[in-house]
PDB file of N, CA and C in Angstrom:
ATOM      1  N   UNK A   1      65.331 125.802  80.011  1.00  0.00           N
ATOM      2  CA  UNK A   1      64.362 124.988  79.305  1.00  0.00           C
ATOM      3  C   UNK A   1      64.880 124.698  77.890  1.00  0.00           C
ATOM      4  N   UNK A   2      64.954 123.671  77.572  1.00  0.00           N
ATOM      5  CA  UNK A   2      65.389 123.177  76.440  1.00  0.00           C
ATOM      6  C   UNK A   2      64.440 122.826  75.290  1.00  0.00           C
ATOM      7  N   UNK A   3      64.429 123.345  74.014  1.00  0.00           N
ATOM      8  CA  UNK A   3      63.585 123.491  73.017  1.00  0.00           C
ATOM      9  C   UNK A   3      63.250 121.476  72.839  1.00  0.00           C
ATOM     10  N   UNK A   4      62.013 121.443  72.097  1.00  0.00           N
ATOM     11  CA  UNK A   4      61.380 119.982  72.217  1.00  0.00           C
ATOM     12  C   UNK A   4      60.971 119.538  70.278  1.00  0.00           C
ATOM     13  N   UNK A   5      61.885 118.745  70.270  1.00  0.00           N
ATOM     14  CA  UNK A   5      61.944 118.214  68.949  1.00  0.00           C
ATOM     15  C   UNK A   5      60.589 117.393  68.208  1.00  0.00           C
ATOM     16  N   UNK A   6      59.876 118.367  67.434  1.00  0.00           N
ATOM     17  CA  UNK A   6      58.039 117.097  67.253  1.00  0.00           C
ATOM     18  C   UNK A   6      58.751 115.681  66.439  1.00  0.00           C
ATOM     19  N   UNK A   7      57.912 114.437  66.881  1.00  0.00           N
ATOM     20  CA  UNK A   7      58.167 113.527  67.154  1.00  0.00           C
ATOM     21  C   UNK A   7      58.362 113.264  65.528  1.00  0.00           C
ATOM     22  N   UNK A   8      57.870 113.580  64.781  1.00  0.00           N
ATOM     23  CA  UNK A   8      58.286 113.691  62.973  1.00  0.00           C
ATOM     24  C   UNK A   8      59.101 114.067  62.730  1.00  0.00           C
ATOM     25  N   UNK A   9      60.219 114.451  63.467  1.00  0.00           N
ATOM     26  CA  UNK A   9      61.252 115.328  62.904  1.00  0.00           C
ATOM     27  C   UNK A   9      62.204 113.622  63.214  1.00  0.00           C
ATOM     28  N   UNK A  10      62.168 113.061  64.457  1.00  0.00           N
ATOM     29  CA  UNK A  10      62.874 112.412  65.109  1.00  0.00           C
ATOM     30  C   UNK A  10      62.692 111.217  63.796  1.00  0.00           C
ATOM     31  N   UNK A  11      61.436 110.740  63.470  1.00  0.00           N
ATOM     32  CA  UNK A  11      61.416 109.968  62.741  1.00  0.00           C
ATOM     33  C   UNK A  11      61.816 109.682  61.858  1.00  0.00           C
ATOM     34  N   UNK A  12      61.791 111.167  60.794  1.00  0.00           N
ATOM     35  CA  UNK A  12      62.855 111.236  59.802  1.00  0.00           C
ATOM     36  C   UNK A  12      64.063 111.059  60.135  1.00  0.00           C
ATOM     37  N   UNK A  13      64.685 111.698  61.032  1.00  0.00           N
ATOM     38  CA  UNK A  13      66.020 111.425  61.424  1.00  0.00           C
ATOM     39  C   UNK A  13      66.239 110.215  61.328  1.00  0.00           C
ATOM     40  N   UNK A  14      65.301 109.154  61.514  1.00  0.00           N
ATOM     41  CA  UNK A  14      65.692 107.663  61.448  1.00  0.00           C
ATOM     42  C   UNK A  14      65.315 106.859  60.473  1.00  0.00           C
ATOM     43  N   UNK A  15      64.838 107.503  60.177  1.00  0.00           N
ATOM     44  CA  UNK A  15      64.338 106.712  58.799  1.00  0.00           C
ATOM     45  C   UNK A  15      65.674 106.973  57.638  1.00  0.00           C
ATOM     46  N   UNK A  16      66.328 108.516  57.933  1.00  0.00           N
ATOM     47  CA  UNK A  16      67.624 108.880  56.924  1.00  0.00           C
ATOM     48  C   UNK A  16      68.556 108.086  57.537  1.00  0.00           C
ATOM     49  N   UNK A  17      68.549 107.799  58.653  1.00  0.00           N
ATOM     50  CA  UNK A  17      69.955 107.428  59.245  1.00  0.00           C
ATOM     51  C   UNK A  17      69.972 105.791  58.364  1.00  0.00           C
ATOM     52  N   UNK A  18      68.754 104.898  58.783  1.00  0.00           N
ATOM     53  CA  UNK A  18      68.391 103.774  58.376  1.00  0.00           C
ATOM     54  C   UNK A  18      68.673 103.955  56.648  1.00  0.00           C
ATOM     55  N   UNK A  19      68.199 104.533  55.690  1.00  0.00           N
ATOM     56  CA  UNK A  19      68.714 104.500  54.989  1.00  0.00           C
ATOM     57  C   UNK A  19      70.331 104.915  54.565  1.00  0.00           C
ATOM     58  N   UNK A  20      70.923 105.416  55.176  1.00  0.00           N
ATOM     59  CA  UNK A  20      72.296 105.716  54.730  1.00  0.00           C
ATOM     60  C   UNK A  20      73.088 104.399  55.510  1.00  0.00           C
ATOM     61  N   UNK A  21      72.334 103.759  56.124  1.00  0.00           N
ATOM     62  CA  UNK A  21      73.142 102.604  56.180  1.00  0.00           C
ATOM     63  C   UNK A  21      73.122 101.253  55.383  1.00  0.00           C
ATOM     64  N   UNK A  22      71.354 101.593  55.247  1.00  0.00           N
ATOM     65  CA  UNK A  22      71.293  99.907  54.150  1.00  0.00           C
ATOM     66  C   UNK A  22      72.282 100.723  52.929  1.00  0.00           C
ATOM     67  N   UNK A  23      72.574 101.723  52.799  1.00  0.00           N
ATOM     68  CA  UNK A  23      73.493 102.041  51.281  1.00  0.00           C
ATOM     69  C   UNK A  23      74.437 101.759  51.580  1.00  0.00           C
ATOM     70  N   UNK A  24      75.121 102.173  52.697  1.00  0.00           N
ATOM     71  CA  UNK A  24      76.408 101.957  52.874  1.00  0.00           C
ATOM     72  C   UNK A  24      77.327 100.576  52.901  1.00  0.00           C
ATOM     73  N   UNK A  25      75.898  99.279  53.791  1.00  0.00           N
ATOM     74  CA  UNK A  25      76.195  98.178  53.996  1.00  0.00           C
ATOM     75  C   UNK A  25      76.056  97.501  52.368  1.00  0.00           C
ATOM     76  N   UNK A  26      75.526  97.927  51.316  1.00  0.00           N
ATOM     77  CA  UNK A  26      75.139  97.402  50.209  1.00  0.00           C
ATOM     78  C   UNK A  26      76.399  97.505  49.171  1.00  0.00           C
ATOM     79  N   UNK A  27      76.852  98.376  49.398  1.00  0.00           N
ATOM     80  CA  UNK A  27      78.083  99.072  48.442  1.00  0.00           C
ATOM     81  C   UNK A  27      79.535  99.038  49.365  1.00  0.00           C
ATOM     82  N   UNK A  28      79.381  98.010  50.708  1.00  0.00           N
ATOM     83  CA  UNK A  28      80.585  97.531  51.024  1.00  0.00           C
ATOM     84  C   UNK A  28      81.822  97.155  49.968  1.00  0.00           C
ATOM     85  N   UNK A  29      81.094  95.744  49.513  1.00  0.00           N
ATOM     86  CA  UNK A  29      81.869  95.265  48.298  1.00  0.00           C
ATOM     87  C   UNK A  29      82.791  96.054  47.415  1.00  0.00           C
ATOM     88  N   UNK A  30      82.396  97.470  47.378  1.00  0.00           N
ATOM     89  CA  UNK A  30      82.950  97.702  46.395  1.00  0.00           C
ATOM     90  C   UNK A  30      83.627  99.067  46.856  1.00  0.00           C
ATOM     91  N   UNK A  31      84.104  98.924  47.665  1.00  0.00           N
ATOM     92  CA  UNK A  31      84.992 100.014  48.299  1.00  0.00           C
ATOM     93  C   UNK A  31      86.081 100.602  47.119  1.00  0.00           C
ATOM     94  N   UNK A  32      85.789 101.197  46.059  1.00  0.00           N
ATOM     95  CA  UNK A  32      86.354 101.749  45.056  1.00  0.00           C
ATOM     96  C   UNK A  32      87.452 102.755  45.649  1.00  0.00           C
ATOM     97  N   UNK A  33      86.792 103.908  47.000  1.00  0.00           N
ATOM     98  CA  UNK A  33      87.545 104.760  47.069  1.00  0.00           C
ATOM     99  C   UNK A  33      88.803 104.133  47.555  1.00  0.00           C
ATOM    100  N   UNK A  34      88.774 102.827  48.248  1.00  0.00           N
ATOM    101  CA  UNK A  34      90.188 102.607  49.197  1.00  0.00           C
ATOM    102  C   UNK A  34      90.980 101.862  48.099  1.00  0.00           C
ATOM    103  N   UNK A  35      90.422 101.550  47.203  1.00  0.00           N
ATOM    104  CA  UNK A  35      91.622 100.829  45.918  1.00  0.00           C
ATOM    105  C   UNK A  35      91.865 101.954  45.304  1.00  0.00           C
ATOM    106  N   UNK A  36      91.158 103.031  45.046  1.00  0.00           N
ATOM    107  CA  UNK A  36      92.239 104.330  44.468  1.00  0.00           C
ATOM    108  C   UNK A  36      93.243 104.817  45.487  1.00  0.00           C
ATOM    109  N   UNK A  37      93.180 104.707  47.246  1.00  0.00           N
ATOM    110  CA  UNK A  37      93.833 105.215  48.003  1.00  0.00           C
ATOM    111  C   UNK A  37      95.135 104.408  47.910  1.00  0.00           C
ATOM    112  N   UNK A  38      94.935 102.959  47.556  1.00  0.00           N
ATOM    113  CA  UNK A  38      95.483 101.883  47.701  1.00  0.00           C
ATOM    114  C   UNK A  38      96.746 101.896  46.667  1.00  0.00           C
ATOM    115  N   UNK A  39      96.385 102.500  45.807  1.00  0.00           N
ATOM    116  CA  UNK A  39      96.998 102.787  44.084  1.00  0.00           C
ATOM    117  C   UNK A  39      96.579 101.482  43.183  1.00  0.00           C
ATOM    118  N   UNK A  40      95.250 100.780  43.748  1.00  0.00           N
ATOM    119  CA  UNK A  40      95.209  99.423  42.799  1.00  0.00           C
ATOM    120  C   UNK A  40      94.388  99.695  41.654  1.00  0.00           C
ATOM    121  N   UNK A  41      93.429 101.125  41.459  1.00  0.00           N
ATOM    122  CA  UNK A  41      92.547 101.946  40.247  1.00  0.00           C
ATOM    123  C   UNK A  41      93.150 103.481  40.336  1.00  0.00           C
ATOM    124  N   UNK A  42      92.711 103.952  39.107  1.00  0.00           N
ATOM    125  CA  UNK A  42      93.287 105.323  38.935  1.00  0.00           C
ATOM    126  C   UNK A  42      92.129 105.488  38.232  1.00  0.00           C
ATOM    127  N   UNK A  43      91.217 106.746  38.078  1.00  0.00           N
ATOM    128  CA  UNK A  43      90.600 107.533  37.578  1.00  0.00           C
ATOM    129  C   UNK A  43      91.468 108.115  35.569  1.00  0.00           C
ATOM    130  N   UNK A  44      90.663 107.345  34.841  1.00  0.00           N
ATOM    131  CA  UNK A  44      91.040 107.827  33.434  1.00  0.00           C
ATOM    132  C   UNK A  44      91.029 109.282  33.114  1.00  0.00           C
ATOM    133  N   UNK A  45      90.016 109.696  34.106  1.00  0.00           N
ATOM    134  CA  UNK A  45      89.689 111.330  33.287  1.00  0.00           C
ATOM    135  C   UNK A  45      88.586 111.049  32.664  1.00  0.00           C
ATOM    136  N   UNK A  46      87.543 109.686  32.342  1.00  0.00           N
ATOM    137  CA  UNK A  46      86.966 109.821  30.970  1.00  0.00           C
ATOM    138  C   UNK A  46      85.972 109.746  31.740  1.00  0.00           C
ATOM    139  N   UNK A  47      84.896 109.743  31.238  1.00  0.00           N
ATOM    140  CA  UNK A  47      83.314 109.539  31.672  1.00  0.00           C
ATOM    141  C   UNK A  47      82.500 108.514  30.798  1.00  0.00           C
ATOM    142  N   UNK A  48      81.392 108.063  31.524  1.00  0.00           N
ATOM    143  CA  UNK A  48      80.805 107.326  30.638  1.00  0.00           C
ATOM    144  C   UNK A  48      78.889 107.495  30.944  1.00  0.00           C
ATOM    145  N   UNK A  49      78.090 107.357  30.116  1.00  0.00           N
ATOM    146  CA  UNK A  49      76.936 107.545  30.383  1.00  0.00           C
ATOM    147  C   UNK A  49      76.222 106.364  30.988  1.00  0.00           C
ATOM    148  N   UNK A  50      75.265 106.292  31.591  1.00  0.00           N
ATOM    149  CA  UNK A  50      75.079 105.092  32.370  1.00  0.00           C
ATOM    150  C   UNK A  50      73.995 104.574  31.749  1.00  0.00           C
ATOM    151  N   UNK A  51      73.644 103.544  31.427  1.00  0.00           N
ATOM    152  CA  UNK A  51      72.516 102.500  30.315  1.00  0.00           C
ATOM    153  C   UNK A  51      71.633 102.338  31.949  1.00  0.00           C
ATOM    154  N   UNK A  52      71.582 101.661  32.664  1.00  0.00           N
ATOM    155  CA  UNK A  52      70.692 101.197  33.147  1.00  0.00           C
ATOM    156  C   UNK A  52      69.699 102.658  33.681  1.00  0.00           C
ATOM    157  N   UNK A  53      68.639 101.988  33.386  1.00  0.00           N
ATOM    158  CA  UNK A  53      67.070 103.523  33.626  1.00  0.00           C
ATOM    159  C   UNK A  53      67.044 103.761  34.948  1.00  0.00           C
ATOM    160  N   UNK A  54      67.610 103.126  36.354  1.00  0.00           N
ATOM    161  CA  UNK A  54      67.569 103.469  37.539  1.00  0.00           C
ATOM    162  C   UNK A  54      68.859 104.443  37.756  1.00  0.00           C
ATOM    163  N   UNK A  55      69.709 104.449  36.856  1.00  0.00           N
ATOM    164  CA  UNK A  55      71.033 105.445  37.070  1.00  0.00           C
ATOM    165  C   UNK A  55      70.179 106.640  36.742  1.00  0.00           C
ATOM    166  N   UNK A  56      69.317 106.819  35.865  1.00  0.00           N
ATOM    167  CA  UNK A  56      68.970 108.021  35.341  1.00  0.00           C
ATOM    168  C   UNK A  56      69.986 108.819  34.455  1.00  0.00           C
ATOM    169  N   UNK A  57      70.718 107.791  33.849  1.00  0.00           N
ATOM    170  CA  UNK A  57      71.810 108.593  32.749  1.00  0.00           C
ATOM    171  C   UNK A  57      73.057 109.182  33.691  1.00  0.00           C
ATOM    172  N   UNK A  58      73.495 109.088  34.224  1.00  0.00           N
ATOM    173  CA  UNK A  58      74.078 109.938  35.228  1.00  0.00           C
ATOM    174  C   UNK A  58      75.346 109.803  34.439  1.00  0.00           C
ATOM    175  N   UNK A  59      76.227 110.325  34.371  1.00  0.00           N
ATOM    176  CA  UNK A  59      77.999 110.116  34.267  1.00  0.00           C
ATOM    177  C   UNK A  59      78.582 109.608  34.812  1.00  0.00           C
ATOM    178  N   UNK A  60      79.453 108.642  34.910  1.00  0.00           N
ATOM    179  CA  UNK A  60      80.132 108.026  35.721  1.00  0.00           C
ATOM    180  C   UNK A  60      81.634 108.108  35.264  1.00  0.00           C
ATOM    181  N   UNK A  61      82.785 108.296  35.774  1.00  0.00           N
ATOM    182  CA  UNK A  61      84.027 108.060  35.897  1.00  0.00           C
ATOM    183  C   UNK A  61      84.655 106.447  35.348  1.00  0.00           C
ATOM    184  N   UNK A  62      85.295 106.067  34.521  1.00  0.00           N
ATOM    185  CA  UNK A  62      86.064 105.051  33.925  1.00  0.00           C
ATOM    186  C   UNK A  62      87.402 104.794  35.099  1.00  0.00           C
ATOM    187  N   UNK A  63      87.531 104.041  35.606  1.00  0.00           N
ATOM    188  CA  UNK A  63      88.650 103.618  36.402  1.00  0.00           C
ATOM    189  C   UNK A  63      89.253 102.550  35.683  1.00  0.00           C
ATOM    190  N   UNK A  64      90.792 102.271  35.883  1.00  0.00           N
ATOM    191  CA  UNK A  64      91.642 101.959  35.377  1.00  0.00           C
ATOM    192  C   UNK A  64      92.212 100.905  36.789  1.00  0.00           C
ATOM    193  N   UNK A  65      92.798  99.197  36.098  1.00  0.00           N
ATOM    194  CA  UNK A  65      93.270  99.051  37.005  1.00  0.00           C
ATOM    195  C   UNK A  65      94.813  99.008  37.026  1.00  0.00           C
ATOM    196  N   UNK A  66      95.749  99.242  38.162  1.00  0.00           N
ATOM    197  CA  UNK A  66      96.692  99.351  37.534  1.00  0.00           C
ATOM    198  C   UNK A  66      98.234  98.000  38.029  1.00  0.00           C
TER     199      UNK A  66
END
């Protein structure tokens, strides 16, 4: 007998899945990691604080192109 998943659990599951894709499909464009793989940006080392109020200040990394 196989344990039975309540039907809220399943939902969330889709509701996360659904969101990790509208992010993923949104931030296509800007496939940053494969132009550092690429060698076309390099990471400065520096950081920068983020202005817009939906970042919530966060730090962000300065990339370089090269």
């Amino acid at each position: 007998m196989q344990p039975t998943t309540p039907v809220m659990f399943n939902q969330g599951e889709r509701s996360r899945d659904e969101g990790i894709n509208r992010t993923l499909a949104a931030n296509a464009p800007f496939v940053a990691r494969a132009l550092a793989t690429a060698g076309q940006i390099r990471d400065t080392g520096k950081v920068k604080k983020m202005l817009d109020p939906s970042s919530h200040a966060r730090r962000t990394p300065i990339w370089e192109w090269r």
